[in-house]
C-alpha atoms as a PDB file:
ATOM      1  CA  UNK A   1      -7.015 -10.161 -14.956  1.00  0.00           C
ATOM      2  CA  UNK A   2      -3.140  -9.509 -15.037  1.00  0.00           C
ATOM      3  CA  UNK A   3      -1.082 -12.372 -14.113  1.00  0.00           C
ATOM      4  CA  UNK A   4       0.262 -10.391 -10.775  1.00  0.00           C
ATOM      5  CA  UNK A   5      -3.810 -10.007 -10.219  1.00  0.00           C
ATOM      6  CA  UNK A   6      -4.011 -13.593 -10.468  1.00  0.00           C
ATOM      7  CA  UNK A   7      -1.334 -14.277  -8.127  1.00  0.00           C
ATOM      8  CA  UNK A   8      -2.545 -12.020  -5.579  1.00  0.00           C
ATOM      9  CA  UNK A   9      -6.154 -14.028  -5.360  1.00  0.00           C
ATOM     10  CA  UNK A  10      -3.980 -17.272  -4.570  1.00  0.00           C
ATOM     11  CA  UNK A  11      -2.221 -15.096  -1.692  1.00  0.00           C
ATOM     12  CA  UNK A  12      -5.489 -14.162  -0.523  1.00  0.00           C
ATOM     13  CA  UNK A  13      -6.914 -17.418  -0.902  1.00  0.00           C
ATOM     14  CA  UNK A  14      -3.859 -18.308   0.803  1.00  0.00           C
ATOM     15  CA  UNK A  15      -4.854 -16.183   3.855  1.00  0.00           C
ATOM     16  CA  UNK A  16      -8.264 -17.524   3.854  1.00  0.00           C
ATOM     17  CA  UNK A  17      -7.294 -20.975   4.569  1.00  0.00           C
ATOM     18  CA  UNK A  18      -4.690 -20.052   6.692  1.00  0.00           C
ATOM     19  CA  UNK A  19      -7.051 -18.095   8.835  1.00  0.00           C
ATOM     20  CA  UNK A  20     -10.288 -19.829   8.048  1.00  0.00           C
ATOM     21  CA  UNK A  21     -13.027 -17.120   9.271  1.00  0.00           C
ATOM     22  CA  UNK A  22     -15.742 -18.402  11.710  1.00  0.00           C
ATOM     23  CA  UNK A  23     -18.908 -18.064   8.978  1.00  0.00           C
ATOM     24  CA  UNK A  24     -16.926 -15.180   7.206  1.00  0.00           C
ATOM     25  CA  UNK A  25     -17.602 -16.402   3.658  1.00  0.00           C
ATOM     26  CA  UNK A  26     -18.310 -12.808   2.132  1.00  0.00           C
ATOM     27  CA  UNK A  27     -14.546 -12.475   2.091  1.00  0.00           C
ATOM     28  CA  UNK A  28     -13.984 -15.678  -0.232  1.00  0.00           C
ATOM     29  CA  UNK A  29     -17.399 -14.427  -2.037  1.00  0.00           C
ATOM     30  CA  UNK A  30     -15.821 -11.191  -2.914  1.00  0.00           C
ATOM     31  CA  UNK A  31     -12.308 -12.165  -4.151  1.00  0.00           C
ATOM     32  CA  UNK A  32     -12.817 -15.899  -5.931  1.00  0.00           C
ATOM     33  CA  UNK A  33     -15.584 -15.834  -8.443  1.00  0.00           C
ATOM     34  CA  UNK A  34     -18.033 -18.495  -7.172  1.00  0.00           C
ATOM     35  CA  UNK A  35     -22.188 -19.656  -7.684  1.00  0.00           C
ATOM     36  CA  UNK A  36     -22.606 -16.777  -5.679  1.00  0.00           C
ATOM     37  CA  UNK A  37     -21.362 -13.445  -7.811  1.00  0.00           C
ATOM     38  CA  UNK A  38     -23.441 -11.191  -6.167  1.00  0.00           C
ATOM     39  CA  UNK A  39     -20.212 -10.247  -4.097  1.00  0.00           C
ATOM     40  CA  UNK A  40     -17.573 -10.772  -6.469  1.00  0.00           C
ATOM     41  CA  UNK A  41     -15.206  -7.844  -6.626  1.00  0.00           C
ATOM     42  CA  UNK A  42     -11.622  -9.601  -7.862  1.00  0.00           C
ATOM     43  CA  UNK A  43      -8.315  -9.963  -6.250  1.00  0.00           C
ATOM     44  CA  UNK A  44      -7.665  -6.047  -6.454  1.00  0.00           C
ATOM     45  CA  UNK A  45     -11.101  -4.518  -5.760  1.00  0.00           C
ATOM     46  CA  UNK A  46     -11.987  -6.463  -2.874  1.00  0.00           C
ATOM     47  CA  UNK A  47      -8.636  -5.186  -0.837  1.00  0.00           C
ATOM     48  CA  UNK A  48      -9.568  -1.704  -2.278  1.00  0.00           C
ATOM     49  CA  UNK A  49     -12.740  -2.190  -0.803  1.00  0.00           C
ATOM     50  CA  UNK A  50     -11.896  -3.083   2.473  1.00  0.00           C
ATOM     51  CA  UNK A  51      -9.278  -0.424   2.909  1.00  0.00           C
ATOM     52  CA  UNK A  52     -11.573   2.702   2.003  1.00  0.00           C
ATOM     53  CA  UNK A  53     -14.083   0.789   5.053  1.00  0.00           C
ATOM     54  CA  UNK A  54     -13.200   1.222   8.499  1.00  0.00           C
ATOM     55  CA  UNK A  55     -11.604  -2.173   9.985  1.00  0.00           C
ATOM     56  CA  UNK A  56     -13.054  -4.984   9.689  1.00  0.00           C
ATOM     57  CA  UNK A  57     -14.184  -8.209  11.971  1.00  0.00           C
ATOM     58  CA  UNK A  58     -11.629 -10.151  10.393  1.00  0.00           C
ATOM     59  CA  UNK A  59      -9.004  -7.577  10.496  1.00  0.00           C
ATOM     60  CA  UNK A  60      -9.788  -7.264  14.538  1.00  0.00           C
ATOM     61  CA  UNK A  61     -10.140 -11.075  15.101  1.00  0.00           C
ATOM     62  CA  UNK A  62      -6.360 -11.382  13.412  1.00  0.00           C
ATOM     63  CA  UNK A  63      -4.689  -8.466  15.061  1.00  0.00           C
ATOM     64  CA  UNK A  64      -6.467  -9.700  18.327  1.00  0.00           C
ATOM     65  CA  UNK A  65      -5.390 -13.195  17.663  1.00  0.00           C
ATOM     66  CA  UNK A  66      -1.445 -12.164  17.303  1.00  0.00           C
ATOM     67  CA  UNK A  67      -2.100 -12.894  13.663  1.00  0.00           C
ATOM     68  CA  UNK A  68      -1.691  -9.472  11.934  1.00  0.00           C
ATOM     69  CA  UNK A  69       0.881 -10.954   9.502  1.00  0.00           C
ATOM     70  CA  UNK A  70      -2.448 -12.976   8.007  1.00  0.00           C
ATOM     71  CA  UNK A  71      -4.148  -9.264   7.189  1.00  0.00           C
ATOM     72  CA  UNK A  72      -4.952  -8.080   3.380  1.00  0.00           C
ATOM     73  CA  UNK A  73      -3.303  -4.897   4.786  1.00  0.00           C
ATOM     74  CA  UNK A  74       0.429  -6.332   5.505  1.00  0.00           C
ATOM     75  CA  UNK A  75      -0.011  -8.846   2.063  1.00  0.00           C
ATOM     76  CA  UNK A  76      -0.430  -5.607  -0.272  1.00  0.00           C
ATOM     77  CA  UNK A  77       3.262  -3.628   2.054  1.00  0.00           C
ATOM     78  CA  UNK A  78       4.619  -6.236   0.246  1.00  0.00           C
ATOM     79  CA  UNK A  79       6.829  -4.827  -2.475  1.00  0.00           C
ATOM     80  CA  UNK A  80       5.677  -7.206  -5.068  1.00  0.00           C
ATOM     81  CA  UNK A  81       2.090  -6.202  -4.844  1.00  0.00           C
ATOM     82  CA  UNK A  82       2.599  -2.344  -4.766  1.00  0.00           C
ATOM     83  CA  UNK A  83       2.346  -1.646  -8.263  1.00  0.00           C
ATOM     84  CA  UNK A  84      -1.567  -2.615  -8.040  1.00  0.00           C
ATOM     85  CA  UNK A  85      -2.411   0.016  -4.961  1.00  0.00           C
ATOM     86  CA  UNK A  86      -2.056   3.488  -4.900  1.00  0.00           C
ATOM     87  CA  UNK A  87       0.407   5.250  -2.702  1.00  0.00           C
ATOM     88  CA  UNK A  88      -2.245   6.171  -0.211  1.00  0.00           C
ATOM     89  CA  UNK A  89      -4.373   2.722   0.039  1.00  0.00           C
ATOM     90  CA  UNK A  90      -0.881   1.249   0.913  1.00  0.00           C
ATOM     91  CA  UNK A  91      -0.593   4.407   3.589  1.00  0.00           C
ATOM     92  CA  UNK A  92      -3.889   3.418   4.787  1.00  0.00           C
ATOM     93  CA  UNK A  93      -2.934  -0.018   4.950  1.00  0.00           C
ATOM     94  CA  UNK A  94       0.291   0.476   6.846  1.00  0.00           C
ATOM     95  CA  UNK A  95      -1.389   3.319   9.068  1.00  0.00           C
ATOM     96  CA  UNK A  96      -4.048   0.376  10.132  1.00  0.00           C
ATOM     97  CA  UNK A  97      -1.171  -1.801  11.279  1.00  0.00           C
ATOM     98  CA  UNK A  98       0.657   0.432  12.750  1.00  0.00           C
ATOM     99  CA  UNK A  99      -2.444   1.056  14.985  1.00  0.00           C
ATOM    100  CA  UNK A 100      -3.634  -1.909  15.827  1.00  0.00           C
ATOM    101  CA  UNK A 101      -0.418  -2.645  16.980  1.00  0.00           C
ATOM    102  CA  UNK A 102      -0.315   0.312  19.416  1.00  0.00           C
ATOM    103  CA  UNK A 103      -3.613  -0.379  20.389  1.00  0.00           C
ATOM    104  CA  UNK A 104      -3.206  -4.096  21.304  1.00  0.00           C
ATOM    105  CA  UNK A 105       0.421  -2.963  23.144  1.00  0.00           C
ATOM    106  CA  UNK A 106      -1.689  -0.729  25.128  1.00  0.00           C
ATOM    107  CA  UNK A 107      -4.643  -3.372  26.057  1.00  0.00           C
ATOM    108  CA  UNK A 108      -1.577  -5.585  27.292  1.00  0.00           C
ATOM    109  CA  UNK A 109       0.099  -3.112  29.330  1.00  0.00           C
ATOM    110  CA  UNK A 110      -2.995  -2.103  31.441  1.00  0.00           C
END
């Protein structure tokens, strides 16, 4: 694991605790190796992962929560974590923003 891998598990680590899923442990499972490594995927492959899904719980529960700025998706728009995603996983990323934020401006205005 690069040392720019390494410091994008302690951002997402970072995001776990700041967030601290209800019962959501697959998350943790999937990017910190632990006694589980069934789900273990790595820093890199578990954002990969959950872009080429459709949104996830957590994803909805922290756009829902105002808390979009916790997200895997705005982490990797940061510029120092570009070079690890292609150009269209950070397209996807930014396009899942972009619409949960028109979506939740919508819910409010009705």
């Amino acid at each position: 694991m690069s040392d720019l891998e390494k410091q994008l598990e302690s951002e997402l680590l970072r995001l776990y605790e700041a967030w601290k899923p209800p019962s959501r442990n697959r998350f943790l499972q999937m990017v910190k190796r632990t006694k589980n490594t069934a789900l273990y995927r790595g820093p890199v492959k578990t954002v990969k992962f959950l872009l080429d899904r459709p949104e996830s719980p957590g994803f909805t529960d922290l756009v829902r929560a105002g808390k979009s700025d916790l997200t895997v998706e705005a982490l990797i728009l940061q510029a120092k974590w570009k070079p690890l995603f292609t150009q269209a996983e950070l397209d996807t990323a930014a396009k899942r923003l972009s619409d949960a934020e028109k979506k939740k401006s919508r819910s409010t205005t009705v």
